[in-house]
Protein backbone atom coordinates (compact mmCIF):
# COMPACT_ATOMS: atom_id res chain seq x y z
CA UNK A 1 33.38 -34.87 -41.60
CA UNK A 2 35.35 -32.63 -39.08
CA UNK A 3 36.07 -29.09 -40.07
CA UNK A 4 38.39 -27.15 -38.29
CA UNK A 5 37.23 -23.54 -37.63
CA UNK A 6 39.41 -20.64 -36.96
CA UNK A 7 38.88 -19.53 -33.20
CA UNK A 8 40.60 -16.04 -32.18
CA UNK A 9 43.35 -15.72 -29.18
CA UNK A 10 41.01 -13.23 -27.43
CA UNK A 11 37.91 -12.65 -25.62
CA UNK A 12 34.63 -13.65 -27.30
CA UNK A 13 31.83 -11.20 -27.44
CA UNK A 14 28.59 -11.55 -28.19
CA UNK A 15 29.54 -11.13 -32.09
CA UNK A 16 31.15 -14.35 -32.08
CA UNK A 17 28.20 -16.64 -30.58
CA UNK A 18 26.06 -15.23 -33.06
CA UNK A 19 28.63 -16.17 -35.78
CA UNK A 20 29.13 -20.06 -33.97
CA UNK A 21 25.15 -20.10 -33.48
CA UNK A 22 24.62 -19.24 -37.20
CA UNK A 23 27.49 -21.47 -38.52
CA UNK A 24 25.43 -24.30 -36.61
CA UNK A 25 22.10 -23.53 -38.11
CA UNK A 26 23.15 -22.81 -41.57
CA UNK A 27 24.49 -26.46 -41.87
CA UNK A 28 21.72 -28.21 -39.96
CA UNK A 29 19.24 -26.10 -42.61
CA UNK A 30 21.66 -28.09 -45.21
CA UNK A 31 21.15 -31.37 -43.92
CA UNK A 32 24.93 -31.21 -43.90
CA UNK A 33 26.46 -33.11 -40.84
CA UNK A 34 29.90 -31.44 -39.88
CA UNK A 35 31.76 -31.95 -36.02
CA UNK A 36 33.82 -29.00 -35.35
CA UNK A 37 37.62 -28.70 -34.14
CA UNK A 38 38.32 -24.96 -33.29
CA UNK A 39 41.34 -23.94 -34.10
CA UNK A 40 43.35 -21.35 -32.62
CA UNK A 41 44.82 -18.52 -34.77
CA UNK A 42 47.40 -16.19 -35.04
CA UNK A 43 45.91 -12.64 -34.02
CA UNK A 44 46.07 -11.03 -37.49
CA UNK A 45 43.33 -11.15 -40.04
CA UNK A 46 45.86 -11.45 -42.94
CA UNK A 47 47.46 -14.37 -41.36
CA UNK A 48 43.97 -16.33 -40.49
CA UNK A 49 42.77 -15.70 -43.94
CA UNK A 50 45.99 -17.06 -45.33
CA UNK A 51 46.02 -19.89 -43.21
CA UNK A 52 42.42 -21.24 -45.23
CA UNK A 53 44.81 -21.87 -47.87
CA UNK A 54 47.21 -23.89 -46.01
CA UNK A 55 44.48 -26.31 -44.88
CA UNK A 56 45.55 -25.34 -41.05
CA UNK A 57 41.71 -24.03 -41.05
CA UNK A 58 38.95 -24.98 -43.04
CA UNK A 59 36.41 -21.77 -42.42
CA UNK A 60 36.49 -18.39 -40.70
CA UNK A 61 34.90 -15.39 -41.23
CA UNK A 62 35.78 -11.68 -42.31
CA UNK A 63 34.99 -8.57 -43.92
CA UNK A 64 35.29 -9.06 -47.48
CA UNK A 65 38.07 -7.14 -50.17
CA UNK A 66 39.49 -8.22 -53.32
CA UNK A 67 42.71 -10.00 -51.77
CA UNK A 68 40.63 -11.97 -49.49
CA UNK A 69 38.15 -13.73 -52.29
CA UNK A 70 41.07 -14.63 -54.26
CA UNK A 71 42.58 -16.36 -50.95
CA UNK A 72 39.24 -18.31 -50.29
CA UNK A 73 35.96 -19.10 -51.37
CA UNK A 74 33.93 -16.71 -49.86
CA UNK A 75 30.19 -17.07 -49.13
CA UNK A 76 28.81 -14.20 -50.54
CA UNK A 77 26.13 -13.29 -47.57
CA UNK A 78 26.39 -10.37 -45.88
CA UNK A 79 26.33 -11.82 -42.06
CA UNK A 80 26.14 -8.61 -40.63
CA UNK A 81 23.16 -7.26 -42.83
CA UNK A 82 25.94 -4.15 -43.64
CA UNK A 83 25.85 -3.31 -40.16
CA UNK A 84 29.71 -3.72 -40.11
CA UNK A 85 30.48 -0.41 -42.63
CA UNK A 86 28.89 1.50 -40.37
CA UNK A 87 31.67 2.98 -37.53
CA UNK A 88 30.85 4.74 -34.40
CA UNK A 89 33.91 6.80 -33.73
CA UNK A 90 35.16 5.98 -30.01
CA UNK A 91 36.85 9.02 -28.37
CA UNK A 92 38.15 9.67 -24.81
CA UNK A 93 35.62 11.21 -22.74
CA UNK A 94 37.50 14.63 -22.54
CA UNK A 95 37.96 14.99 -26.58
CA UNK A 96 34.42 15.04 -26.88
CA UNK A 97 33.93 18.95 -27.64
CA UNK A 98 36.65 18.74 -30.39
CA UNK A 99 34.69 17.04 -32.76
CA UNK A 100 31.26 18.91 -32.11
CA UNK A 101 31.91 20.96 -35.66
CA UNK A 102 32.97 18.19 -37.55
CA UNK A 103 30.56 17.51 -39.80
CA UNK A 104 32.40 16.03 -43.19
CA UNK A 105 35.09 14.20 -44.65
CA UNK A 106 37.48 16.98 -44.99
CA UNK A 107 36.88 18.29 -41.35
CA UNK A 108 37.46 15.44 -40.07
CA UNK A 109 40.67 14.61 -41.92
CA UNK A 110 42.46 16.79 -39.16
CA UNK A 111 42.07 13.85 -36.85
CA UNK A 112 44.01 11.24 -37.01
CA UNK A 113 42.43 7.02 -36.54
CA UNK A 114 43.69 4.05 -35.19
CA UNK A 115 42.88 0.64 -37.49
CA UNK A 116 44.26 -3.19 -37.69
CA UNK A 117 47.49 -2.64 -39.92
CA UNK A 118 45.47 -5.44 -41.89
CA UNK A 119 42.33 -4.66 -42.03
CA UNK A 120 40.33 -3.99 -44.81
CA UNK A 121 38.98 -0.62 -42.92
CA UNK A 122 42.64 0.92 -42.89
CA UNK A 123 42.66 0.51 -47.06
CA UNK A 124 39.08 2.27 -46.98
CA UNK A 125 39.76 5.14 -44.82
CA UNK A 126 43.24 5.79 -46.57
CA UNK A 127 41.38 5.80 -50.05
CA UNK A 128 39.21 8.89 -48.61
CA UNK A 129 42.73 10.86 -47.36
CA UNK A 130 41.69 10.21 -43.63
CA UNK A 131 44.94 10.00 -41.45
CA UNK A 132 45.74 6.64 -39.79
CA UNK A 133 47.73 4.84 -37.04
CA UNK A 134 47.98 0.98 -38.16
CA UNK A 135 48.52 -1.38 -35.45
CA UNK A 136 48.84 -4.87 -35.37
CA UNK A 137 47.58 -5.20 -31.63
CA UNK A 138 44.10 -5.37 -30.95
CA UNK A 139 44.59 -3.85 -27.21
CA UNK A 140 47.17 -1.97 -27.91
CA UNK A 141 44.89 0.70 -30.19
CA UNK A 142 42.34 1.41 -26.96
CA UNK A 143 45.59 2.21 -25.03
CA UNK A 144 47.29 4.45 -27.92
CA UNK A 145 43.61 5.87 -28.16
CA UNK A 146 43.17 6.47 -23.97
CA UNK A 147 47.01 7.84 -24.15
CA UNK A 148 45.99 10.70 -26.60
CA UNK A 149 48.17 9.30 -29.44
CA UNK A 150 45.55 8.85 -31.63
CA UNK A 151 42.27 11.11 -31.75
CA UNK A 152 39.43 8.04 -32.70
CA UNK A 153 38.83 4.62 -33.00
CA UNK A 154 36.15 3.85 -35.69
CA UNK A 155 34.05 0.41 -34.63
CA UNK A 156 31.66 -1.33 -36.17
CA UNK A 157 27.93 -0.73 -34.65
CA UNK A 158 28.40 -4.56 -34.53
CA UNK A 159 31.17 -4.19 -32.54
CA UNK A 160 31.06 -0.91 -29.88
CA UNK A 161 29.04 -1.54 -27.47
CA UNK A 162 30.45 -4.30 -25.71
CA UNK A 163 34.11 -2.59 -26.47
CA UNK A 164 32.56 0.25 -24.47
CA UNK A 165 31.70 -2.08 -21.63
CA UNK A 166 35.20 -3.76 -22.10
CA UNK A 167 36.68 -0.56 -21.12
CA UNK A 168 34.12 1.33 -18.76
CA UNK A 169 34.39 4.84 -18.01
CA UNK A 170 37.09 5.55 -20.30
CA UNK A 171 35.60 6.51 -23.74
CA UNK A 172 32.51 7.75 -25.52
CA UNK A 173 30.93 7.61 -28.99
CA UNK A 174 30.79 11.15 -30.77
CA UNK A 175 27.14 11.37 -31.20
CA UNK A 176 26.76 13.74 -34.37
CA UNK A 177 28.59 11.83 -36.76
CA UNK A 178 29.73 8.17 -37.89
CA UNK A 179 31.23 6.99 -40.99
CA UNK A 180 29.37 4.64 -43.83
CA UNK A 181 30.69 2.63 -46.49
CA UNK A 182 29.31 -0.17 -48.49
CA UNK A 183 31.23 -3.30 -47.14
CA UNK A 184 30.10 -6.69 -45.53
CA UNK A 185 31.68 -9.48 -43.42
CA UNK A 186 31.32 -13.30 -44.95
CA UNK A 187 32.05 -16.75 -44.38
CA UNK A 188 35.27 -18.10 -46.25
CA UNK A 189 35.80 -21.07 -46.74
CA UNK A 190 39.28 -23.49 -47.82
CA UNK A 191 39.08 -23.84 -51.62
CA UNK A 192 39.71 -27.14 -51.02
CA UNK A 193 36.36 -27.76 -49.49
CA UNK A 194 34.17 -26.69 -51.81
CA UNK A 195 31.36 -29.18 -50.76
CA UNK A 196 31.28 -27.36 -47.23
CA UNK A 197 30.84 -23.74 -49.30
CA UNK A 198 28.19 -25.14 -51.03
CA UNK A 199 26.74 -26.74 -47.98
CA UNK A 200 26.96 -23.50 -46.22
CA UNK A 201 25.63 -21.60 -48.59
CA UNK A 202 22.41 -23.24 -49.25
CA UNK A 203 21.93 -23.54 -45.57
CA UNK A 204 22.36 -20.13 -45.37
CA UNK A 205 19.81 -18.91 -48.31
CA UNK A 206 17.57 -21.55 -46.64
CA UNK A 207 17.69 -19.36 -42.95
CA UNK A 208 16.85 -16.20 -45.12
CA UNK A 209 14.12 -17.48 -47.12
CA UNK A 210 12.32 -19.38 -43.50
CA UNK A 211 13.23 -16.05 -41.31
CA UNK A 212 15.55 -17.74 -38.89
CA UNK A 213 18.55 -15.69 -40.36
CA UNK A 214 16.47 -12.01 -39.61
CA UNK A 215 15.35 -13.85 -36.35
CA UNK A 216 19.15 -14.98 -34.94
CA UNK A 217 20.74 -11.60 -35.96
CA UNK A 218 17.38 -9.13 -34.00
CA UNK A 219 18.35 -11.76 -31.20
CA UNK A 220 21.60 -10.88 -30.81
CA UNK A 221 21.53 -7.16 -31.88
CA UNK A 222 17.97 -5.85 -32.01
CA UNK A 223 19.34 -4.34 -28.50
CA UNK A 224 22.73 -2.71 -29.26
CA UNK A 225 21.49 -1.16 -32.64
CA UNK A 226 18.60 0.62 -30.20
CA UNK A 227 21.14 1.96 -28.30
CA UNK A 228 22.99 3.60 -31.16
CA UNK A 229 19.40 5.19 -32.13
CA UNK A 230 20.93 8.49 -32.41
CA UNK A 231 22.64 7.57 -35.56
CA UNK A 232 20.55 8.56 -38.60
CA UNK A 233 21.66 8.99 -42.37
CA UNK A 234 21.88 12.72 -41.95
CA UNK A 235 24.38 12.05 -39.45
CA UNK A 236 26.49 9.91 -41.61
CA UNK A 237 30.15 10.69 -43.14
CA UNK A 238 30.19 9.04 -46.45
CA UNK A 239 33.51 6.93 -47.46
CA UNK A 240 33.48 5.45 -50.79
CA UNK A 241 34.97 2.11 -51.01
CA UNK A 242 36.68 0.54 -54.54
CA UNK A 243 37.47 -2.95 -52.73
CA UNK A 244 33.97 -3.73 -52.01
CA UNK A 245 31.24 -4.65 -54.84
CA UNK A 246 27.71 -5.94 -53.96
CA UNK A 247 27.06 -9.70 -55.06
């Protein structure tokens, strides 16, 4: 059987071969034989998610909310081990100093974020009364963010370093706070595949039982998450999140 996969109109990073590479493994685990057809997508996550239930796509991944199960059948597996609810907060180099009192929710809601206009994250951050700019370009928020139009870009410790690298020299991670909320990012899948979510899923619990799932994701981020070493719960800004509960 061929399933067509969602593939983004943008760079890959490093993110996205771990999500192909685990894809792979989850359904060779199953004993489920699949060929792939990627399928390019329109740029918003709204859109992708919506086009599972057209049949354009067949799987993609995501954070989770409410909205999005109801769309799909989601794979309840956090991929990202709740790595993704926990945001680094990207500034330009010069703002640094502004933020070096900020040290909870209410001081920081002064300061105003950039976020997908779709993304689950904007919902979360409005729920806790932090100000937002929504966007619906990806590249478009580093350039509001370098122009001074925004004050920080939260980003996934998933996520930062190689947007850092994407854009050298031009921004910096505040390094005595980052947000936290409960969240994670899973597979979804067309409802009218449910064979495939099943196959995936067993394939999946069968890479966490064996240690292949623990060994994939320290392969691709055992190095990043050292680098972000200076971020310890002390440092954290709690956000609660009501779209989010823990299967």
């Amino acid at each position: 059987m061929t399933i067509k996969v969602a593939k983004e109109p943008r760079k890959l990073y490093e993110r996205d071969d771990y999500l192909y590479e685990l894809l792979d493994k989850a359904l060779k685990a199953a004993d489920a034989i699949y060929k792939y057809e990627h399928v390019t997508v329109h740029p918003h996550q709204q859109r992708t998610l919506m086009a599972l239930s057209t049949g354009k796509i067949d799987l993609h991944w995501s954070m989770t909310s409410p909205d999005r199960e109801q769309i799909a059948i989601a794979i309840p597996i956090p991929l990202f081990k709740g790595y993704i609810g926990k945001r680094a907060m990207m500034v330009k180099n010069e703002r640094v100093a502004q933020f070096s009192t900020i040290q909870n929710l209410e001081q920081l809601s002064a300061f105003t974020a950039v976020q997908g206009h779709d993304w689950p994250d904007t919902k979360i951050l409005a729920f806790n009364n932090l100000p937002i700019k929504p966007l619906s370009n990806y590249q478009a928020m580093f350039k509001l963010l370098s122009a001074g139009r925004v004050d920080y870009f939260p980003r996934s410790f998933i996520e930062v370093n190689s947007e850092l690298e994407e854009n050298p020299g031009q921004f910096t991670l505040l390094p005595n706070i980052y947000l936290d909320y409960p969240t994670a990012f899973y597979f979804f899948v067309n409802k009218a595949k449910p064979k495939l979510a099943a196959d995936l899923k067993r394939g999946l619990n069968k890479l966490q039982s064996n240690g292949e799932f623990d060994a994939l994701f320290a392969s691709y981020f055992k190095d990043d998450l050292a680098r972000l070493s200076m971020y310890q719960p002390d440092n954290a800004i709690k956000l609660k999140n009501p779209y989010y509960t823990a299967q």
